[in-house]
PDB file of N, CA and C in Angstrom:
ATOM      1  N   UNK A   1    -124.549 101.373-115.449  1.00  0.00           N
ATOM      2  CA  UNK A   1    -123.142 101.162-115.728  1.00  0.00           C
ATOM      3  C   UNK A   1    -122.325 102.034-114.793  1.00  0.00           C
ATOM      4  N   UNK A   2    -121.489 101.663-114.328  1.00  0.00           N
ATOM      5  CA  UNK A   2    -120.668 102.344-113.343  1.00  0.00           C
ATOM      6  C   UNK A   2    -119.643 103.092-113.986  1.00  0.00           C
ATOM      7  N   UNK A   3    -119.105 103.736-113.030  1.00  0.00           N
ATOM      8  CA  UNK A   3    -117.830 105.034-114.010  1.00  0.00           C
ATOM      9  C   UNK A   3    -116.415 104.016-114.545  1.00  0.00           C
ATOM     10  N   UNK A   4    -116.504 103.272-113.578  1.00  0.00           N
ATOM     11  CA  UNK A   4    -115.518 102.248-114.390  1.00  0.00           C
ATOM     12  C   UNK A   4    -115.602 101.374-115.516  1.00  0.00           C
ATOM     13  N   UNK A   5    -116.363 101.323-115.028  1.00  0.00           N
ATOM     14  CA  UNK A   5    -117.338 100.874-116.667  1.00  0.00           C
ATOM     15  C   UNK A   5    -117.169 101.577-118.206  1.00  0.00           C
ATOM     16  N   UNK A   6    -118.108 102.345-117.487  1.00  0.00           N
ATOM     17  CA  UNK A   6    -118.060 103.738-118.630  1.00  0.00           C
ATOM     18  C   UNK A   6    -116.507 104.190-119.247  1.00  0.00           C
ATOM     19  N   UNK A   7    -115.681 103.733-118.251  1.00  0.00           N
ATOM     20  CA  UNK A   7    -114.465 104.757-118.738  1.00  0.00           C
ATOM     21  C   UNK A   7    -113.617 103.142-119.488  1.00  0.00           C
ATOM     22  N   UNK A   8    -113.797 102.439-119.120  1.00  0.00           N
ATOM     23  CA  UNK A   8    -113.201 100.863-120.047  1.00  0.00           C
ATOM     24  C   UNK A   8    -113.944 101.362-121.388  1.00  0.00           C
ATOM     25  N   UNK A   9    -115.191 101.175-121.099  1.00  0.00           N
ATOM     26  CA  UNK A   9    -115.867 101.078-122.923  1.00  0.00           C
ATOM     27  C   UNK A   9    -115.016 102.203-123.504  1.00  0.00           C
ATOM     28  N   UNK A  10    -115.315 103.297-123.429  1.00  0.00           N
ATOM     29  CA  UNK A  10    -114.663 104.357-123.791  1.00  0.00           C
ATOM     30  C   UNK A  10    -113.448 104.236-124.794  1.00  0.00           C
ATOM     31  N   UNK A  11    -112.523 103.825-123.283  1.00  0.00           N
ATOM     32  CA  UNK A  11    -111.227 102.851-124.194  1.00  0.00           C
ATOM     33  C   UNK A  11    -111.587 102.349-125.187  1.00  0.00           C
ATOM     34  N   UNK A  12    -111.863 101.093-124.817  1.00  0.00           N
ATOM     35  CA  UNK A  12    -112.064  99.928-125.772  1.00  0.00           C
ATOM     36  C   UNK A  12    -112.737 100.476-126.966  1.00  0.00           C
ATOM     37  N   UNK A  13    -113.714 101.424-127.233  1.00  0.00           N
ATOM     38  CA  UNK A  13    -113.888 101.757-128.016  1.00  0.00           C
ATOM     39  C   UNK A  13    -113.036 103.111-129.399  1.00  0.00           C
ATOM     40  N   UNK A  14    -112.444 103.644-128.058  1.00  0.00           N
ATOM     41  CA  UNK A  14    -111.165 104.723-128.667  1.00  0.00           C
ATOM     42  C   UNK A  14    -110.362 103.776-129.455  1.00  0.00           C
ATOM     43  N   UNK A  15    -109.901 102.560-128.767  1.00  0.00           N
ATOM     44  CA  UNK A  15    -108.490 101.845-129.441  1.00  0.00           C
ATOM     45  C   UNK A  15    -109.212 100.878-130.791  1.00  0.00           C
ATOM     46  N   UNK A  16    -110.512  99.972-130.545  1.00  0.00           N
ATOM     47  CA  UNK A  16    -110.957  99.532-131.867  1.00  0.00           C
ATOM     48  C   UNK A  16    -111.067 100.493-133.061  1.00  0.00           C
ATOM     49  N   UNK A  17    -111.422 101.558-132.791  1.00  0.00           N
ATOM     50  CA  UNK A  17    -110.768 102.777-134.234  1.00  0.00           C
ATOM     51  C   UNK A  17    -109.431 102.962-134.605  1.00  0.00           C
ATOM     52  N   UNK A  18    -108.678 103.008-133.276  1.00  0.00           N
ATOM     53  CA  UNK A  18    -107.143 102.681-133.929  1.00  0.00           C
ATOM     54  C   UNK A  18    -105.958 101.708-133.791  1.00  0.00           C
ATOM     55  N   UNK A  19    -106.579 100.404-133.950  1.00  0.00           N
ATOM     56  CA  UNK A  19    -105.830  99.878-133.643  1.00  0.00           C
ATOM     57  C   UNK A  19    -105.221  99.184-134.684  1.00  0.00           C
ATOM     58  N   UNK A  20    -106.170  99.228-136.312  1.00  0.00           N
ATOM     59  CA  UNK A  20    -105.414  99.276-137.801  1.00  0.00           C
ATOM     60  C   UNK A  20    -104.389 100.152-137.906  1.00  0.00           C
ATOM     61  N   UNK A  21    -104.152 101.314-137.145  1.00  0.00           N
ATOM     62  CA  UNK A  21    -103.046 102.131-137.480  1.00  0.00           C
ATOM     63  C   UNK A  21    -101.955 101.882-136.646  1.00  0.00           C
ATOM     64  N   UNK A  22    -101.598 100.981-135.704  1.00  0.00           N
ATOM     65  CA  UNK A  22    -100.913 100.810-134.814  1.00  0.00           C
ATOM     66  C   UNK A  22    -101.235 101.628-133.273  1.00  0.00           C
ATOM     67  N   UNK A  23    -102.733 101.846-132.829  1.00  0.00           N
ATOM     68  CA  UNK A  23    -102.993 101.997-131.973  1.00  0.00           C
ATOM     69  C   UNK A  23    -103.240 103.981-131.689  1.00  0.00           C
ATOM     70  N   UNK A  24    -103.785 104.202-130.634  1.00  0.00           N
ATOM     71  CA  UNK A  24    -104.620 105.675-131.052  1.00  0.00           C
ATOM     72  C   UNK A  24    -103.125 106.746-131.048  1.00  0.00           C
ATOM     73  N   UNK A  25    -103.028 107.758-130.912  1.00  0.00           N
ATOM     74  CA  UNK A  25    -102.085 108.747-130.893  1.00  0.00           C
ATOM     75  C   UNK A  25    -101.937 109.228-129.465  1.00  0.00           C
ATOM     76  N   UNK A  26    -100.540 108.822-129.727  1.00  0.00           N
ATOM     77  CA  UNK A  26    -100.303 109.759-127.995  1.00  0.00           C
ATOM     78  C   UNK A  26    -100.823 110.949-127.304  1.00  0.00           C
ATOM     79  N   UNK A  27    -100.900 112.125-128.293  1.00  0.00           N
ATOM     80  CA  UNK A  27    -101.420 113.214-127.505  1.00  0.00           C
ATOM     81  C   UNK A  27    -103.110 112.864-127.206  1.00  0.00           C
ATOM     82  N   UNK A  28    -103.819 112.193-128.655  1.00  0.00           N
ATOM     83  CA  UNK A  28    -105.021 112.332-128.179  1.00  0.00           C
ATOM     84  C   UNK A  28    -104.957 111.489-126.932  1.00  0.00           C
ATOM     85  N   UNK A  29    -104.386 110.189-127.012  1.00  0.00           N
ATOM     86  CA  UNK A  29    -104.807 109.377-125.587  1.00  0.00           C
ATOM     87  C   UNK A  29    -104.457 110.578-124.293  1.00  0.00           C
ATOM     88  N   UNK A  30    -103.492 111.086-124.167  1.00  0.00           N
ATOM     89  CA  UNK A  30    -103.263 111.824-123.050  1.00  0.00           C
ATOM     90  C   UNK A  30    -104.385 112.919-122.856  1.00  0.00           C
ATOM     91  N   UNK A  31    -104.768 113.392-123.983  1.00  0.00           N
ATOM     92  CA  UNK A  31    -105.839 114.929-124.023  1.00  0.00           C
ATOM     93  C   UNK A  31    -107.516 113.921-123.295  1.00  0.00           C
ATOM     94  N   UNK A  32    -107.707 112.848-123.717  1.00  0.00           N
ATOM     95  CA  UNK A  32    -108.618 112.507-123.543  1.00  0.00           C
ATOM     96  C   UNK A  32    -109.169 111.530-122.607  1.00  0.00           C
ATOM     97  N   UNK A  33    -107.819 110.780-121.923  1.00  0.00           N
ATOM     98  CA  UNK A  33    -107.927 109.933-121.391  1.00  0.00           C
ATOM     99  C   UNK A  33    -107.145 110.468-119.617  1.00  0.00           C
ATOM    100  N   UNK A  34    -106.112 111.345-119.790  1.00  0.00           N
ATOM    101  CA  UNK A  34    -105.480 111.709-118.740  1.00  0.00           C
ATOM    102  C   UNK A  34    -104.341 110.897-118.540  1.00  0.00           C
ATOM    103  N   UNK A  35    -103.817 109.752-119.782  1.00  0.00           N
ATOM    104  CA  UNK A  35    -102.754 108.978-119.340  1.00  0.00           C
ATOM    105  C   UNK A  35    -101.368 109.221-120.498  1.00  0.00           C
ATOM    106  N   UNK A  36    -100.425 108.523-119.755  1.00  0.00           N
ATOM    107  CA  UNK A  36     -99.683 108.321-120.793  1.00  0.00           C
ATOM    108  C   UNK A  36     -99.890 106.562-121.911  1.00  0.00           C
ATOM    109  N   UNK A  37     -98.976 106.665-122.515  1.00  0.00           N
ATOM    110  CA  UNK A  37     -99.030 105.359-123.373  1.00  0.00           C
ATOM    111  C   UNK A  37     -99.219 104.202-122.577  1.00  0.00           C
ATOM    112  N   UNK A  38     -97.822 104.260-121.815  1.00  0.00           N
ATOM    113  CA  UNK A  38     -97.697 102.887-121.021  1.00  0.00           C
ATOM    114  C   UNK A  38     -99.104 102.999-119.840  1.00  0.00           C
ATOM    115  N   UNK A  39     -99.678 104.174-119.367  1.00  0.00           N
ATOM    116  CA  UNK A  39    -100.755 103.280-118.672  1.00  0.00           C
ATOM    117  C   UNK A  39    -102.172 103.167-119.566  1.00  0.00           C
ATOM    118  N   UNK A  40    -102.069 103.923-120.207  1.00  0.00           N
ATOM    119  CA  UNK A  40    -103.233 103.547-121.358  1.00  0.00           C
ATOM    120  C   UNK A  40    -103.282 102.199-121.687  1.00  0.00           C
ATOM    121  N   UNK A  41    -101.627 101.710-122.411  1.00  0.00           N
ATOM    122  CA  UNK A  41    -101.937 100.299-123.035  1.00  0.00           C
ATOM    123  C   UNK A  41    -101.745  99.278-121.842  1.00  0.00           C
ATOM    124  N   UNK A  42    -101.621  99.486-120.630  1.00  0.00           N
ATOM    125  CA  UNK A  42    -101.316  98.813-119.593  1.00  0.00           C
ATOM    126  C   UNK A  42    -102.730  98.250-119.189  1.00  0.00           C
ATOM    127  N   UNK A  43    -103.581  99.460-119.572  1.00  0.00           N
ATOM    128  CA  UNK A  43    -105.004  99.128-118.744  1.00  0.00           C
ATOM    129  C   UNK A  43    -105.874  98.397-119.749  1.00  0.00           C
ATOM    130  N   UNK A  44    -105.253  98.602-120.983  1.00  0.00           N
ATOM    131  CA  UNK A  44    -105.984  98.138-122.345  1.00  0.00           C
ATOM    132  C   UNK A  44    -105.585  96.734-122.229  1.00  0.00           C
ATOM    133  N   UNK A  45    -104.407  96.240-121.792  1.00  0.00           N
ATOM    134  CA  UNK A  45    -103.744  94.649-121.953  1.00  0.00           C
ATOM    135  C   UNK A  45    -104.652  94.208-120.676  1.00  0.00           C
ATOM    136  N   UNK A  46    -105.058  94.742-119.660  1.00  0.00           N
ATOM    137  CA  UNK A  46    -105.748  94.324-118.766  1.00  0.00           C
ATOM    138  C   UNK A  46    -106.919  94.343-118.932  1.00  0.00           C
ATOM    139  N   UNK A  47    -107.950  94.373-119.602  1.00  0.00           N
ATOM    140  CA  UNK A  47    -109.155  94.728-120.336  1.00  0.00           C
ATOM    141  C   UNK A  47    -109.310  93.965-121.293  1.00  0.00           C
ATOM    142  N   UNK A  48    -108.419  93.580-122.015  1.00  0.00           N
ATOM    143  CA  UNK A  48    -108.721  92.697-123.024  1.00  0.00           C
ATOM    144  C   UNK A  48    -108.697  91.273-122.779  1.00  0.00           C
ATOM    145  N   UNK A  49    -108.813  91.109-121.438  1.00  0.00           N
ATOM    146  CA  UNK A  49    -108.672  89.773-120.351  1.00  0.00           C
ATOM    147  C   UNK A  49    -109.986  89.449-120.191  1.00  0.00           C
ATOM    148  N   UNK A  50    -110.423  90.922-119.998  1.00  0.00           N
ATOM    149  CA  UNK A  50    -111.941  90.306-119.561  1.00  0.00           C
ATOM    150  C   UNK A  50    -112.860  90.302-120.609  1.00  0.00           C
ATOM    151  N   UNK A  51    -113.990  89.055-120.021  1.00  0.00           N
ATOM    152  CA  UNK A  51    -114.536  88.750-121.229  1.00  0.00           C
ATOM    153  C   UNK A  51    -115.839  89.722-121.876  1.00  0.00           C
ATOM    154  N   UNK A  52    -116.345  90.662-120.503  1.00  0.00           N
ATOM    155  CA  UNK A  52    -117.383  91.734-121.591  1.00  0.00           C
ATOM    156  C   UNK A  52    -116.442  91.922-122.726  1.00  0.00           C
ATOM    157  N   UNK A  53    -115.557  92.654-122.557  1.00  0.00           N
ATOM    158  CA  UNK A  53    -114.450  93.421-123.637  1.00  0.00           C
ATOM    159  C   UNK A  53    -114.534  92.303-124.910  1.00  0.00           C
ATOM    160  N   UNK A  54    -114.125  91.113-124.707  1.00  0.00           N
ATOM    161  CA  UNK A  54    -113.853  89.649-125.638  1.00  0.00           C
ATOM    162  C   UNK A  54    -115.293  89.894-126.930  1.00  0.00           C
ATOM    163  N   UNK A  55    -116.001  90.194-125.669  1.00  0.00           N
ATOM    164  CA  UNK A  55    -117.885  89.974-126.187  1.00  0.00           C
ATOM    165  C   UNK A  55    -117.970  91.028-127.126  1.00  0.00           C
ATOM    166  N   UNK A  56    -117.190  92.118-127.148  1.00  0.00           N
ATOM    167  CA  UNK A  56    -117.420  93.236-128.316  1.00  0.00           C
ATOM    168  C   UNK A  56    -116.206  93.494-129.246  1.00  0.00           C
ATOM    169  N   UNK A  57    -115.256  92.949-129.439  1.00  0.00           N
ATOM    170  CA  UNK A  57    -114.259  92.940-130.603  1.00  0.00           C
ATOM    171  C   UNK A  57    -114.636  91.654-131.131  1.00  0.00           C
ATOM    172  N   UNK A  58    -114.685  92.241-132.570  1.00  0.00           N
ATOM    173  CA  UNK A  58    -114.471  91.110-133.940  1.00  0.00           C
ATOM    174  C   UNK A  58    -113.508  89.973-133.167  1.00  0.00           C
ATOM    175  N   UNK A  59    -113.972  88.587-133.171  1.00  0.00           N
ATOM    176  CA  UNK A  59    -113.035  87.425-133.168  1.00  0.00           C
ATOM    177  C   UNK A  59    -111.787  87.697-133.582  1.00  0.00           C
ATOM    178  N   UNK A  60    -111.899  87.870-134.921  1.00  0.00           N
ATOM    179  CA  UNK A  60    -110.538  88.149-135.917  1.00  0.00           C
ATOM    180  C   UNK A  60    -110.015  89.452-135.534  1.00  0.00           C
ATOM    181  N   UNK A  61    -110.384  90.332-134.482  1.00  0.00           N
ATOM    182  CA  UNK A  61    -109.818  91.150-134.135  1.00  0.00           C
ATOM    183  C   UNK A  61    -108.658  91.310-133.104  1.00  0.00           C
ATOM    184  N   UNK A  62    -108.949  90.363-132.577  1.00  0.00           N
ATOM    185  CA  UNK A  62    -108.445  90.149-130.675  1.00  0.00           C
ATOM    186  C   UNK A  62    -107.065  90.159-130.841  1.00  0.00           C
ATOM    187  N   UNK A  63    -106.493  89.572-131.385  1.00  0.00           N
ATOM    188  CA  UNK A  63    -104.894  88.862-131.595  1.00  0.00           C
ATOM    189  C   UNK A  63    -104.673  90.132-132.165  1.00  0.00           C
ATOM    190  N   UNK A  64    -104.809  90.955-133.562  1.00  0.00           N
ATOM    191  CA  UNK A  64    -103.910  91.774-133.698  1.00  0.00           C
ATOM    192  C   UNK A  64    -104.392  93.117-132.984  1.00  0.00           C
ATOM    193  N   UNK A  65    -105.346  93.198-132.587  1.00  0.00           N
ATOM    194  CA  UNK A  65    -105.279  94.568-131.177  1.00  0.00           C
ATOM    195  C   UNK A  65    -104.679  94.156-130.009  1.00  0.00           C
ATOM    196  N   UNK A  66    -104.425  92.836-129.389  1.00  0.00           N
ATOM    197  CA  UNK A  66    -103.128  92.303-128.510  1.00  0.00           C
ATOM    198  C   UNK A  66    -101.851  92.812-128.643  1.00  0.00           C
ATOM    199  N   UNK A  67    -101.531  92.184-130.306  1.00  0.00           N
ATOM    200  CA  UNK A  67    -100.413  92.949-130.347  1.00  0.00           C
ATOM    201  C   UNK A  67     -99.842  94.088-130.419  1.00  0.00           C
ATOM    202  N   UNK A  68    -100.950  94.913-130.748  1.00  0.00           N
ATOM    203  CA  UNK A  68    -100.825  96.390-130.927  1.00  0.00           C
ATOM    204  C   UNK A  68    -100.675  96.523-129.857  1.00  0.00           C
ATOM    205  N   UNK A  69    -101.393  96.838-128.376  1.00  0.00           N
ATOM    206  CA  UNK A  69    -101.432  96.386-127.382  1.00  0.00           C
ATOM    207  C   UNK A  69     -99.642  96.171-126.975  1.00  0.00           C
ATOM    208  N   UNK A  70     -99.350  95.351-127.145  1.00  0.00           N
ATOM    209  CA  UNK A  70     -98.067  94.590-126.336  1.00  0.00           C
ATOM    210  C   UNK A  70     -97.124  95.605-127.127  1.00  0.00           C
ATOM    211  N   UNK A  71     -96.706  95.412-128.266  1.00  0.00           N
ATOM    212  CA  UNK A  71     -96.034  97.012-129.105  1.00  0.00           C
ATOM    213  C   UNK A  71     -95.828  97.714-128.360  1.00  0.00           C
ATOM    214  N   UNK A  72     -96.940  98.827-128.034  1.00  0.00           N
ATOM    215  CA  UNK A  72     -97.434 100.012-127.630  1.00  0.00           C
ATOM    216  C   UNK A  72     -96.134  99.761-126.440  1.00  0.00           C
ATOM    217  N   UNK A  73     -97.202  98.843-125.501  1.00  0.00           N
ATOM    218  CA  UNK A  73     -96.254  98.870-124.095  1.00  0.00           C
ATOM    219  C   UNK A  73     -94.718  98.762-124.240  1.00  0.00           C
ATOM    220  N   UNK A  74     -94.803  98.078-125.268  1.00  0.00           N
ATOM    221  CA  UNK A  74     -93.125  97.490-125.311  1.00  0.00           C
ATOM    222  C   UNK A  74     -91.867  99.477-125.827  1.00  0.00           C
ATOM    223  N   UNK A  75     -93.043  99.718-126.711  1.00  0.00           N
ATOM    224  CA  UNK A  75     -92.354 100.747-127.302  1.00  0.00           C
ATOM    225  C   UNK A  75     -92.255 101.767-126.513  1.00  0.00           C
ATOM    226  N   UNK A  76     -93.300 102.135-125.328  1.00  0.00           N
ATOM    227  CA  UNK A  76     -93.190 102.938-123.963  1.00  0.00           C
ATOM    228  C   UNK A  76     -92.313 102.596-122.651  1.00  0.00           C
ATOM    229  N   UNK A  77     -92.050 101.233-122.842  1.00  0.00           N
ATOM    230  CA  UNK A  77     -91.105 101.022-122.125  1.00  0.00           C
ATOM    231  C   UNK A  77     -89.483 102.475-121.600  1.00  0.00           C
TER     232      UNK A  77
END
């Protein structure tokens, strides 16, 4: 697995823990990830395009971690 790799799952796996709460917490994303919101959920809306990512969220998951997702960005705007 490559570092890009590694660092998507990561994500993808940080935000499927929070994305019932309206998505992870700002400081942790920044402490842990090195970003702010908007490129966190920027890279997350771009990720959830591709289909490994598709292949590991619940079906019934996709649409409302999208929107959390689109929120996020919208609210970092």
């Amino acid at each position: 697995m490559g570092e890009d790799n590694a660092i998507d799952q990561e994500m993808l796996e940080f935000e499927e823990r929070w994305f019932r709460f309206g998505g992870g917490p700002s400081d942790e994303i920044f402490t842990r990830f090195g970003m702010t919101d908007r490129t966190f959920f920027g890279a997350m809306e771009t990720l959830m395009g591709r289909e490994y990512a598709l292949d590991q969220v619940a079906p019934g998951d996709v649409e409302v971690m999208r929107a959390v997702i689109r929120r996020r960005l919208w609210l970092a705007s």
